[in-house]
PDB file of N, CA and C in Angstrom:
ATOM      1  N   UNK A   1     147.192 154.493  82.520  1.00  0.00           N
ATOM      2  CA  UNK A   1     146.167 153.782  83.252  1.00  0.00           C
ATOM      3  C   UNK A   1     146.324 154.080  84.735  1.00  0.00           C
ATOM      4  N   UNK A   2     145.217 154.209  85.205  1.00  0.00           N
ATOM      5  CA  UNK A   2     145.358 154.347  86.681  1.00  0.00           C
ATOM      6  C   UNK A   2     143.956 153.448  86.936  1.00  0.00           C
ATOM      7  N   UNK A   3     144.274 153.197  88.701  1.00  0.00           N
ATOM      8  CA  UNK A   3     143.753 151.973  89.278  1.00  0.00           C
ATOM      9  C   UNK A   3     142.884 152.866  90.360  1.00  0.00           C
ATOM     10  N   UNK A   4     141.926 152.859  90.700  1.00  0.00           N
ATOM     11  CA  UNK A   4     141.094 153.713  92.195  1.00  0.00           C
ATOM     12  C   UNK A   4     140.711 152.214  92.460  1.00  0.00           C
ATOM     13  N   UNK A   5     141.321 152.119  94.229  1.00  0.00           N
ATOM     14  CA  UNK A   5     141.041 150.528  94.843  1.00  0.00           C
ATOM     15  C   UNK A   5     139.818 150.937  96.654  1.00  0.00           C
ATOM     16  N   UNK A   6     139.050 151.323  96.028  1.00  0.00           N
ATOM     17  CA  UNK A   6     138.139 151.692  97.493  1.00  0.00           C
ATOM     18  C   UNK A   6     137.908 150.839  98.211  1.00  0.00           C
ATOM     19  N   UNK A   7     137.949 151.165  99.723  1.00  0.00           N
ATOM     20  CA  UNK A   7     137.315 150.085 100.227  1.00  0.00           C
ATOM     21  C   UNK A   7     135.735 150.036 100.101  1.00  0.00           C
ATOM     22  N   UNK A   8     135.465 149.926 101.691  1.00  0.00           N
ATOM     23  CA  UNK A   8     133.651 149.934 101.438  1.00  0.00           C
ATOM     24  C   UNK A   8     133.552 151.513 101.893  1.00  0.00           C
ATOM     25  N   UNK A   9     132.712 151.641 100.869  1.00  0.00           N
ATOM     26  CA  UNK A   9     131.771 153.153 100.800  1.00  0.00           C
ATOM     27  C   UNK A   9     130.966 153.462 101.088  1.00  0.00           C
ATOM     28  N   UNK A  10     130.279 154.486 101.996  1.00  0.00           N
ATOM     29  CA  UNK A  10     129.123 154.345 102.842  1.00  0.00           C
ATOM     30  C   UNK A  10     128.055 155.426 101.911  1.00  0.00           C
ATOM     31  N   UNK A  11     127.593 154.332 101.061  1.00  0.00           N
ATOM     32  CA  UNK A  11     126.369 154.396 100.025  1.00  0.00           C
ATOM     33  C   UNK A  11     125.210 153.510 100.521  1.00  0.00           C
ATOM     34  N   UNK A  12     124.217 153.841  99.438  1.00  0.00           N
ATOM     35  CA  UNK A  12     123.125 153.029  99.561  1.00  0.00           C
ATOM     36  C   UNK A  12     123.244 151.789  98.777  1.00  0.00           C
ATOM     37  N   UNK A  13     124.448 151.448  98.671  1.00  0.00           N
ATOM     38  CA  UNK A  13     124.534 149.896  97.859  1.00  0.00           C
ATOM     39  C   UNK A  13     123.783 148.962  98.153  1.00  0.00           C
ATOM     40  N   UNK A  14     124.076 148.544  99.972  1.00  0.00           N
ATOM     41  CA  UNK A  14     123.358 147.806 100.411  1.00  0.00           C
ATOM     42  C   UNK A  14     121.995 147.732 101.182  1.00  0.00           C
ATOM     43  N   UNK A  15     121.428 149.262 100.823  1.00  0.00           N
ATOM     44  CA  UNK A  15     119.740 149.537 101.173  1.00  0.00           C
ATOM     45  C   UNK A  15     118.813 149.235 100.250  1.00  0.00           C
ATOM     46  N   UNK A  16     119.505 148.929  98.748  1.00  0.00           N
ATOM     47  CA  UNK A  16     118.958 148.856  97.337  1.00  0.00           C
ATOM     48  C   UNK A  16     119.241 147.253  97.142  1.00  0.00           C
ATOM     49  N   UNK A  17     119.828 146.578  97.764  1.00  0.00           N
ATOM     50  CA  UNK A  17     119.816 144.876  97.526  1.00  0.00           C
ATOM     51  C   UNK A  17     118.918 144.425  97.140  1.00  0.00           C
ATOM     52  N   UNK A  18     118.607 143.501  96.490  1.00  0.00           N
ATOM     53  CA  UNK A  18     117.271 143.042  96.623  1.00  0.00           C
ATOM     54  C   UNK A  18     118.104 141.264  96.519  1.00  0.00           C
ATOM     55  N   UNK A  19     117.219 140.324  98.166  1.00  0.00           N
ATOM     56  CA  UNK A  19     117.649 139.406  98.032  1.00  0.00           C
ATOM     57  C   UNK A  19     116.670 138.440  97.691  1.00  0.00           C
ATOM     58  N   UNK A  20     117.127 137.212  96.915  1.00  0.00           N
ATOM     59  CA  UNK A  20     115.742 136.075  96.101  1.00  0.00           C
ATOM     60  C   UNK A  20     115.125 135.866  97.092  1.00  0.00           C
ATOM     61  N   UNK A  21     113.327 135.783  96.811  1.00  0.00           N
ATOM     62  CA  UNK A  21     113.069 135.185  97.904  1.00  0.00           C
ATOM     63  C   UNK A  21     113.074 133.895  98.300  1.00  0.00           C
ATOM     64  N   UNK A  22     113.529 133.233  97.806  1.00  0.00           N
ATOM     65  CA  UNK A  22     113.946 131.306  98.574  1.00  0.00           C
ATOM     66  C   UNK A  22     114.731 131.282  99.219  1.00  0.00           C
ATOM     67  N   UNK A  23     116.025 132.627  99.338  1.00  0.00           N
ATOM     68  CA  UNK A  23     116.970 132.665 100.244  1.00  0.00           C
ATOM     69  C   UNK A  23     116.362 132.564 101.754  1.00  0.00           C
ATOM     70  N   UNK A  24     115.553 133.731 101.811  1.00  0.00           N
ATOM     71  CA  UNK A  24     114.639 134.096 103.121  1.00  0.00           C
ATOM     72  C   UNK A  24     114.086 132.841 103.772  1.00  0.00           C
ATOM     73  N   UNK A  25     114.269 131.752 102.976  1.00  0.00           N
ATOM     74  CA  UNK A  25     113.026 130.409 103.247  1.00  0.00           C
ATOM     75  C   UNK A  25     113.836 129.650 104.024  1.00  0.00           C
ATOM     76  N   UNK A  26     113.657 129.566 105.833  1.00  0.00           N
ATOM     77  CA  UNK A  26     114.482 128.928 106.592  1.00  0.00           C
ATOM     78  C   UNK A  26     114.898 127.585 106.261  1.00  0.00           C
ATOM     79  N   UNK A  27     114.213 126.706 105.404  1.00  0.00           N
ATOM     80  CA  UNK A  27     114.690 125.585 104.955  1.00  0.00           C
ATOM     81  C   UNK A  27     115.331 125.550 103.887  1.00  0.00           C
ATOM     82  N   UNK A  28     115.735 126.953 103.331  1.00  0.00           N
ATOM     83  CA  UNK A  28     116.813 127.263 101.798  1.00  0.00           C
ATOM     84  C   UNK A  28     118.375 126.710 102.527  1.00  0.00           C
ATOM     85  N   UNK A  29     118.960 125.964 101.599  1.00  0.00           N
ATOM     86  CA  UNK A  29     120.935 125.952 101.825  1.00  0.00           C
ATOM     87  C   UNK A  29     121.566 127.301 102.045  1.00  0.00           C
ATOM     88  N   UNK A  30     120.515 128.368 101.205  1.00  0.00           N
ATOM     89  CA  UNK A  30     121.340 129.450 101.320  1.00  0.00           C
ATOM     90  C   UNK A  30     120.690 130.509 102.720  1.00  0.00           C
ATOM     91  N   UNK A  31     119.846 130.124 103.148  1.00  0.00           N
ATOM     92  CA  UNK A  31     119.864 131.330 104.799  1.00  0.00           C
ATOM     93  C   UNK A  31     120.857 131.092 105.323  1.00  0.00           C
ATOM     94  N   UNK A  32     121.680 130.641 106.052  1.00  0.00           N
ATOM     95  CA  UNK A  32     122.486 130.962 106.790  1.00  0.00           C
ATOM     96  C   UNK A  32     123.685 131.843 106.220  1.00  0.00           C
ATOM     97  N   UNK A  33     124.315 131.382 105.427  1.00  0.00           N
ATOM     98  CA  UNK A  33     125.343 132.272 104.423  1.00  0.00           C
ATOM     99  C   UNK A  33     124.743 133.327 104.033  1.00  0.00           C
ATOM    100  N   UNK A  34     123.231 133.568 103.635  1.00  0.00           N
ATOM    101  CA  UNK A  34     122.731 135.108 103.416  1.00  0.00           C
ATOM    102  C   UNK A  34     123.037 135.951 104.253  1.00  0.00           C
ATOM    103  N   UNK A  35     122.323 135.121 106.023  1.00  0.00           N
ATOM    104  CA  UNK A  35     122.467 136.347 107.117  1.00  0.00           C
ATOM    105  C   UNK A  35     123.859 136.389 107.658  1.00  0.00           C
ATOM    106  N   UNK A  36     125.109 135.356 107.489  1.00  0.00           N
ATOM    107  CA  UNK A  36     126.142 135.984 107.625  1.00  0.00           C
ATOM    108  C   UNK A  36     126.629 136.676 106.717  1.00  0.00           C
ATOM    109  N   UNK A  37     126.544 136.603 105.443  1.00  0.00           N
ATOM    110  CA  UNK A  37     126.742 138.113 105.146  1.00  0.00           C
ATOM    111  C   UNK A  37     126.347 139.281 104.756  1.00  0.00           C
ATOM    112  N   UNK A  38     124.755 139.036 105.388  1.00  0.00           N
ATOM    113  CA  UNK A  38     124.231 140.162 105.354  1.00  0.00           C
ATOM    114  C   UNK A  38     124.982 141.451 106.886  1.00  0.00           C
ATOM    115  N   UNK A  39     125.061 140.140 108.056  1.00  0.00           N
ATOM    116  CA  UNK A  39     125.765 140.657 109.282  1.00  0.00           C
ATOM    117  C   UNK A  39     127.420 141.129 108.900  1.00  0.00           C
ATOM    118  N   UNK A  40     128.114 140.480 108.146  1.00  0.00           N
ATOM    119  CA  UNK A  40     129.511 141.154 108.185  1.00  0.00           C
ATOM    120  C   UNK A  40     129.097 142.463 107.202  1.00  0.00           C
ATOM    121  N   UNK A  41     128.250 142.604 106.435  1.00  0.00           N
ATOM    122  CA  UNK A  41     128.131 143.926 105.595  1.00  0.00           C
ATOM    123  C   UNK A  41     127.804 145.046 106.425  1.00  0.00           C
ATOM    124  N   UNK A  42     126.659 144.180 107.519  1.00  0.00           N
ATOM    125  CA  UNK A  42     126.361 145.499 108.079  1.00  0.00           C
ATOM    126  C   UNK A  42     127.458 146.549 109.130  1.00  0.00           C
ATOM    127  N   UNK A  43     128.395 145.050 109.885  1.00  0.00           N
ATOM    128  CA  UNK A  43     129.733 145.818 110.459  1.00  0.00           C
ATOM    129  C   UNK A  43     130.345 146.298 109.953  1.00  0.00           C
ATOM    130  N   UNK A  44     131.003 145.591 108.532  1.00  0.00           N
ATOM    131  CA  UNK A  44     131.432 146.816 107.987  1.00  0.00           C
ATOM    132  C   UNK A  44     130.968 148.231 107.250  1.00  0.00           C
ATOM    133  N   UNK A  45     130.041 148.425 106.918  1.00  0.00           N
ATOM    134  CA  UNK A  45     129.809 149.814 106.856  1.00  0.00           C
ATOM    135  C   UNK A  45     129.588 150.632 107.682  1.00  0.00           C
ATOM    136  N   UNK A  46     129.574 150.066 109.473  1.00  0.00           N
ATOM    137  CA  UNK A  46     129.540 151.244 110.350  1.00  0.00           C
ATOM    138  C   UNK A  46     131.024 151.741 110.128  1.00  0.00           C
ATOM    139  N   UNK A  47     132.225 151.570 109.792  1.00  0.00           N
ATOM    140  CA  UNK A  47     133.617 152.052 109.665  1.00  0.00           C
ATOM    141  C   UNK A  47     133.456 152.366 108.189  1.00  0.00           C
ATOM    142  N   UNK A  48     132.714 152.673 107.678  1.00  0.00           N
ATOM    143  CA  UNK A  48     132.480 152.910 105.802  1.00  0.00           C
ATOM    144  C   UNK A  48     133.184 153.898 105.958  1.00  0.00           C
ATOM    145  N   UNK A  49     134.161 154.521 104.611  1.00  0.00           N
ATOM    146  CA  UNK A  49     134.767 155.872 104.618  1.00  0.00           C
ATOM    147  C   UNK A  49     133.637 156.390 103.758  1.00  0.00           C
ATOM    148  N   UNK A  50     133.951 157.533 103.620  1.00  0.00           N
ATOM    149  CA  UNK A  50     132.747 158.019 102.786  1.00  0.00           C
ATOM    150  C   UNK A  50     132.854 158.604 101.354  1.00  0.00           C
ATOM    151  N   UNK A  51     132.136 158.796 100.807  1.00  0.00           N
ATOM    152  CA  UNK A  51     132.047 158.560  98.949  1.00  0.00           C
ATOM    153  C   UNK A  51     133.706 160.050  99.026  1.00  0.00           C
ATOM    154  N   UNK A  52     133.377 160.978  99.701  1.00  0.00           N
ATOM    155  CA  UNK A  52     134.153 162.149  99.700  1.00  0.00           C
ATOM    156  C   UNK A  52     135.903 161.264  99.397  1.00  0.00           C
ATOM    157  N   UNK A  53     136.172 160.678 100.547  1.00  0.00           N
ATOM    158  CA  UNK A  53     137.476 159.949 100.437  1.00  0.00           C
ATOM    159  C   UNK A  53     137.841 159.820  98.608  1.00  0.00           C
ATOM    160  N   UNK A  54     136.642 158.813  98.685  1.00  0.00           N
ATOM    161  CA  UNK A  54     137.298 158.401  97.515  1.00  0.00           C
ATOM    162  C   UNK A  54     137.292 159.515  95.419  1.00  0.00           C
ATOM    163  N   UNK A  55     136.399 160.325  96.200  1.00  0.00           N
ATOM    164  CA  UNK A  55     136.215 161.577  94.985  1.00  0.00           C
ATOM    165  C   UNK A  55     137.647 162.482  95.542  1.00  0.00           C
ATOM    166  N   UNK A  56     137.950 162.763  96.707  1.00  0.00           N
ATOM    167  CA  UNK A  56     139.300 163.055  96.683  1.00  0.00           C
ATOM    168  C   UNK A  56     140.454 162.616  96.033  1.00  0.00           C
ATOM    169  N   UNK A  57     140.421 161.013  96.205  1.00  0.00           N
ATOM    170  CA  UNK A  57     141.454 160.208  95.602  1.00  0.00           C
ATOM    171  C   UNK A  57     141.741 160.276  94.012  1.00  0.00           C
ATOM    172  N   UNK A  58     140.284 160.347  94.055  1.00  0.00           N
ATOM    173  CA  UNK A  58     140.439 160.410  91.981  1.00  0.00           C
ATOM    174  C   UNK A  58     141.116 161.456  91.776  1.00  0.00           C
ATOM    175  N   UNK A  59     140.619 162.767  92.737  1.00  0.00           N
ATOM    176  CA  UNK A  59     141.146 164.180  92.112  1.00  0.00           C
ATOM    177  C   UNK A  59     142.251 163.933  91.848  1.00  0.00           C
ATOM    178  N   UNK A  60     143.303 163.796  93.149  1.00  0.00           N
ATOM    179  CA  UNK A  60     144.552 163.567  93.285  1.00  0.00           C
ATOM    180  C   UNK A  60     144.945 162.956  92.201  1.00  0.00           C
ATOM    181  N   UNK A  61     144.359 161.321  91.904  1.00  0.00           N
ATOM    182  CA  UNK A  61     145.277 160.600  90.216  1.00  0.00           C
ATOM    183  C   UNK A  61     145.270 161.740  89.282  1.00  0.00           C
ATOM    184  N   UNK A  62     143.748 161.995  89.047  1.00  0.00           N
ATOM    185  CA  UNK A  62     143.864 162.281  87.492  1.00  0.00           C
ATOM    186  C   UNK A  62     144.179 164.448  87.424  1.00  0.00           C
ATOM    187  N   UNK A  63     144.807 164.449  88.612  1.00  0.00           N
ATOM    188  CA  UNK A  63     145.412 166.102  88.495  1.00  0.00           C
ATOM    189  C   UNK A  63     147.129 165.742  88.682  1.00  0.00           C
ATOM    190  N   UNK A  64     147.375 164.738  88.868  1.00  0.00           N
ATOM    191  CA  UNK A  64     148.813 164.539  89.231  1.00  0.00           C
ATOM    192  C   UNK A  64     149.744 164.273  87.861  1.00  0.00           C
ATOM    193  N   UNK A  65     150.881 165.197  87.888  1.00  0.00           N
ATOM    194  CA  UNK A  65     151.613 165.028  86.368  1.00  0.00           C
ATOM    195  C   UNK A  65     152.219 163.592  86.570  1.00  0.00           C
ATOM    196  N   UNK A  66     152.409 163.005  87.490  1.00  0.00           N
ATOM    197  CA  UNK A  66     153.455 161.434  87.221  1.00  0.00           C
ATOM    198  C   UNK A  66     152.473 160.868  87.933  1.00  0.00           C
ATOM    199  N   UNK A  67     151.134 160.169  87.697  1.00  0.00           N
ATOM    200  CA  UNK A  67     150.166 159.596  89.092  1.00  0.00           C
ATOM    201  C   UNK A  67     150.763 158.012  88.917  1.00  0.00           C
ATOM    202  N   UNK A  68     150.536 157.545  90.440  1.00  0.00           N
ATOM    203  CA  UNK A  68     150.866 155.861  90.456  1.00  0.00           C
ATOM    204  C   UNK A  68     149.925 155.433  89.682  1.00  0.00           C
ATOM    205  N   UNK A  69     150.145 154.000  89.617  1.00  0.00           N
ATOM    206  CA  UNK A  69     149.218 152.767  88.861  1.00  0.00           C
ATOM    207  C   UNK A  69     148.227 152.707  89.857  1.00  0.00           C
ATOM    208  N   UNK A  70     148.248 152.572  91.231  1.00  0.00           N
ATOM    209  CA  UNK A  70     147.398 152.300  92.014  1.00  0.00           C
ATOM    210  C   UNK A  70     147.636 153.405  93.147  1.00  0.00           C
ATOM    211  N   UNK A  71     145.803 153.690  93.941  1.00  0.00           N
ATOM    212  CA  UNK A  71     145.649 154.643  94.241  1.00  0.00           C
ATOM    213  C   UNK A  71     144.700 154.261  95.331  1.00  0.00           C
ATOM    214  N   UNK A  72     144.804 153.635  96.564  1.00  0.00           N
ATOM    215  CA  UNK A  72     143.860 153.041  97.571  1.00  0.00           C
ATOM    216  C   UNK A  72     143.136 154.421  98.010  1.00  0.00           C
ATOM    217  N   UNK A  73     141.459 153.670  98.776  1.00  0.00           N
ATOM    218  CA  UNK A  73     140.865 154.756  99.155  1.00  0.00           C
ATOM    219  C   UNK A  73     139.940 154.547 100.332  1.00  0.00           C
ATOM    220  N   UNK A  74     140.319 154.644 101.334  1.00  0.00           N
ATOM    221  CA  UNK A  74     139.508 154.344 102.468  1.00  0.00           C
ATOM    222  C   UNK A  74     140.435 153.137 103.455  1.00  0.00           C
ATOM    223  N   UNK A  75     140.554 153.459 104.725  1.00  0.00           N
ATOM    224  CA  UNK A  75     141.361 153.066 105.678  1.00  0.00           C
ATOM    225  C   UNK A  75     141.558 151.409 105.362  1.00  0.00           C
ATOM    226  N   UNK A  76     139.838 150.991 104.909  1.00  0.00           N
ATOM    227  CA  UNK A  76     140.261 149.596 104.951  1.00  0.00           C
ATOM    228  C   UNK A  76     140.942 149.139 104.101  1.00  0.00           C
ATOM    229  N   UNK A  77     140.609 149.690 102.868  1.00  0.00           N
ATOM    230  CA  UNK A  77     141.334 149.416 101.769  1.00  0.00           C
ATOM    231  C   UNK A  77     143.405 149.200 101.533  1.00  0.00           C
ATOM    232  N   UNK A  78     143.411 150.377 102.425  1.00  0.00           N
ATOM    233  CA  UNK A  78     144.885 149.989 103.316  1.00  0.00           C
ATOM    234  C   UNK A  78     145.314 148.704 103.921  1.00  0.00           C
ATOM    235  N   UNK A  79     144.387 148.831 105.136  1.00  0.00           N
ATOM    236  CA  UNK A  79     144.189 147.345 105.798  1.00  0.00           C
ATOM    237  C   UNK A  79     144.430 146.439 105.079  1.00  0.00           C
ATOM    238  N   UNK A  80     143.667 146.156 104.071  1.00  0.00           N
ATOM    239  CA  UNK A  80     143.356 144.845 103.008  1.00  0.00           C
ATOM    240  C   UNK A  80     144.809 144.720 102.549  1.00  0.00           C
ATOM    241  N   UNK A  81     145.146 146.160 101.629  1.00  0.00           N
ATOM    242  CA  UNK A  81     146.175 145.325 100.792  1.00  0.00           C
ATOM    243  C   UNK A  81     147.469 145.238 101.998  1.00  0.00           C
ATOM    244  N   UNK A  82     147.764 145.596 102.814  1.00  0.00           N
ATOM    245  CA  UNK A  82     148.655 145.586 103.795  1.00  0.00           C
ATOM    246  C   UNK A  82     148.823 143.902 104.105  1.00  0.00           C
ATOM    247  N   UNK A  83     147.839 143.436 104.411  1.00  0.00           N
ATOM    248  CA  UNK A  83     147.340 142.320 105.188  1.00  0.00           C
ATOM    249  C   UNK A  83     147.789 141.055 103.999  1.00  0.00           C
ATOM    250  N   UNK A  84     147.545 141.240 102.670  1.00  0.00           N
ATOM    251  CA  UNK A  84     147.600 141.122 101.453  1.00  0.00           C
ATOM    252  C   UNK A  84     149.250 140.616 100.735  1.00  0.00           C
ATOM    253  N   UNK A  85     149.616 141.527 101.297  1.00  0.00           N
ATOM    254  CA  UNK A  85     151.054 141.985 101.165  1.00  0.00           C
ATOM    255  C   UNK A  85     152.263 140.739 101.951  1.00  0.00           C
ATOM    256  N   UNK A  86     151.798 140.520 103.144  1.00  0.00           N
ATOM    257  CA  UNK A  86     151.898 139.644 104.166  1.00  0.00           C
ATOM    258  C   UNK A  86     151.894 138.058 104.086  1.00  0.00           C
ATOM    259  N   UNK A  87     150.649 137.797 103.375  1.00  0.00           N
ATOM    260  CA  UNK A  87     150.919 136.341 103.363  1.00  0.00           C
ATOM    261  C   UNK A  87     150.181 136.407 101.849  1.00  0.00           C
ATOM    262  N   UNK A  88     150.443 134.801 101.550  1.00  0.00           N
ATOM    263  CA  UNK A  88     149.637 134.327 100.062  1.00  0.00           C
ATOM    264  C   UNK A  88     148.862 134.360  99.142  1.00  0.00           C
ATOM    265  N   UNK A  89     148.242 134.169  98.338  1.00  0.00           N
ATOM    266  CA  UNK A  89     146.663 134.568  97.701  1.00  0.00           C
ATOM    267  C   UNK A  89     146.004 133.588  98.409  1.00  0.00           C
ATOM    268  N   UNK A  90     146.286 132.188  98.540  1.00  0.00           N
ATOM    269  CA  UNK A  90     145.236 131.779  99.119  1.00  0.00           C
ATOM    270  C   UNK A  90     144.666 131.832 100.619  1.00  0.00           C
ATOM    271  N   UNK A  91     145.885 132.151 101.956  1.00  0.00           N
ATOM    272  CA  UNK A  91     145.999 132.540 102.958  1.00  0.00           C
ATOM    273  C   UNK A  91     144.481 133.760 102.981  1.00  0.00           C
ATOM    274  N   UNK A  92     145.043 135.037 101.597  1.00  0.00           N
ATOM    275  CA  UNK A  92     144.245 136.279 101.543  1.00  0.00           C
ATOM    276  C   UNK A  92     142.671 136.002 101.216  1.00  0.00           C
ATOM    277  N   UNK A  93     142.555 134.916 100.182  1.00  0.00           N
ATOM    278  CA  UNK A  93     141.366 134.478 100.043  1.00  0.00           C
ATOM    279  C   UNK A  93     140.307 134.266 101.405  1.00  0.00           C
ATOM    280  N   UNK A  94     141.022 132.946 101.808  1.00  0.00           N
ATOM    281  CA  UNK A  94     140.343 132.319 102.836  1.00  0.00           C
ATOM    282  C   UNK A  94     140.212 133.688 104.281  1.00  0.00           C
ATOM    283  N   UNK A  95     140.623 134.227 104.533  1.00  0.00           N
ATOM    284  CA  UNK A  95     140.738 135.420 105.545  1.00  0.00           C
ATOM    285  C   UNK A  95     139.260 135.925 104.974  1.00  0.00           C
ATOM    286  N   UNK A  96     139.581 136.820 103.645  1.00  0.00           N
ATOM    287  CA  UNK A  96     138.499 137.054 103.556  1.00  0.00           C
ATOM    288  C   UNK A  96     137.056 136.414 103.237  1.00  0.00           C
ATOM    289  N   UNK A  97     137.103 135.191 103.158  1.00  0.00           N
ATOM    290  CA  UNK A  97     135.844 134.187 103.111  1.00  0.00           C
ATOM    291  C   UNK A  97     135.914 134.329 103.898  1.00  0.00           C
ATOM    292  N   UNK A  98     136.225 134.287 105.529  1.00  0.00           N
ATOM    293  CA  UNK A  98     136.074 133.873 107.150  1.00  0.00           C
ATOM    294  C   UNK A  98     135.117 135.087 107.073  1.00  0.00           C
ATOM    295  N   UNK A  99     135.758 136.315 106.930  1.00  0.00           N
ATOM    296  CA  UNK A  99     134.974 137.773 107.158  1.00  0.00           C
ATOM    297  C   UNK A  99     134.120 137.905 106.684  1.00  0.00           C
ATOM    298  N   UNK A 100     133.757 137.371 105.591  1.00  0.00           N
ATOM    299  CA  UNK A 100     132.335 137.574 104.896  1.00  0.00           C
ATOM    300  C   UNK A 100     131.090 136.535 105.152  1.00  0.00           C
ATOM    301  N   UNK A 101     131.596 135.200 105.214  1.00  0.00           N
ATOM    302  CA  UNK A 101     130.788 134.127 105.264  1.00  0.00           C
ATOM    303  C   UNK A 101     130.811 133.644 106.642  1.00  0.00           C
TER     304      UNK A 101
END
């Protein structure tokens, strides 16, 4: 078994969204949490690595005679589990709720 852990990939993931429309409806619970994370998506994909990174990475697992379990791909993805590594699950949780929401 092997693991490919990408970060964000600079695809059309998030040009193809399609969000409900009651979200859009300034008196919905959910606009504000939409456009913050519609805004942290959009910062992060200006630092997106790109699809290449991570089609490299695969090469590397699945041509390698002893490959690791896990196989990060894209700077942030580093970042993350680094950061990860550091303090708690729930510490890691809430960090990343701050960043997204």
């Amino acid at each position: 078994m092997i693991i490919i852990e990408p970060g964000v990939i600079n695809t059309n993931i998030f040009s193809s969204v399609v969000v409900a429309k009651k979200s859009k409806d300034p008196n919905s619970p959910y606009t504000e949490i939409t456009q913050k994370m519609a805004s942290a998506f959009e910062e992060m994909m200006k630092n997106a690595s790109s699809p290449e990174v991570v089609a490299k990475v695969v090469l590397e697992a699945i041509t390698n005679d002893n490959p690791s379990l896990r196989y990060l791909a894209g700077k942030d993805a580093e970042t993350w589990l680094n950061a990860k590594r550091n303090m708690t699950d729930e510490k890691f949780y809430k960090m990343m709720k701050q960043n997204l929401m």
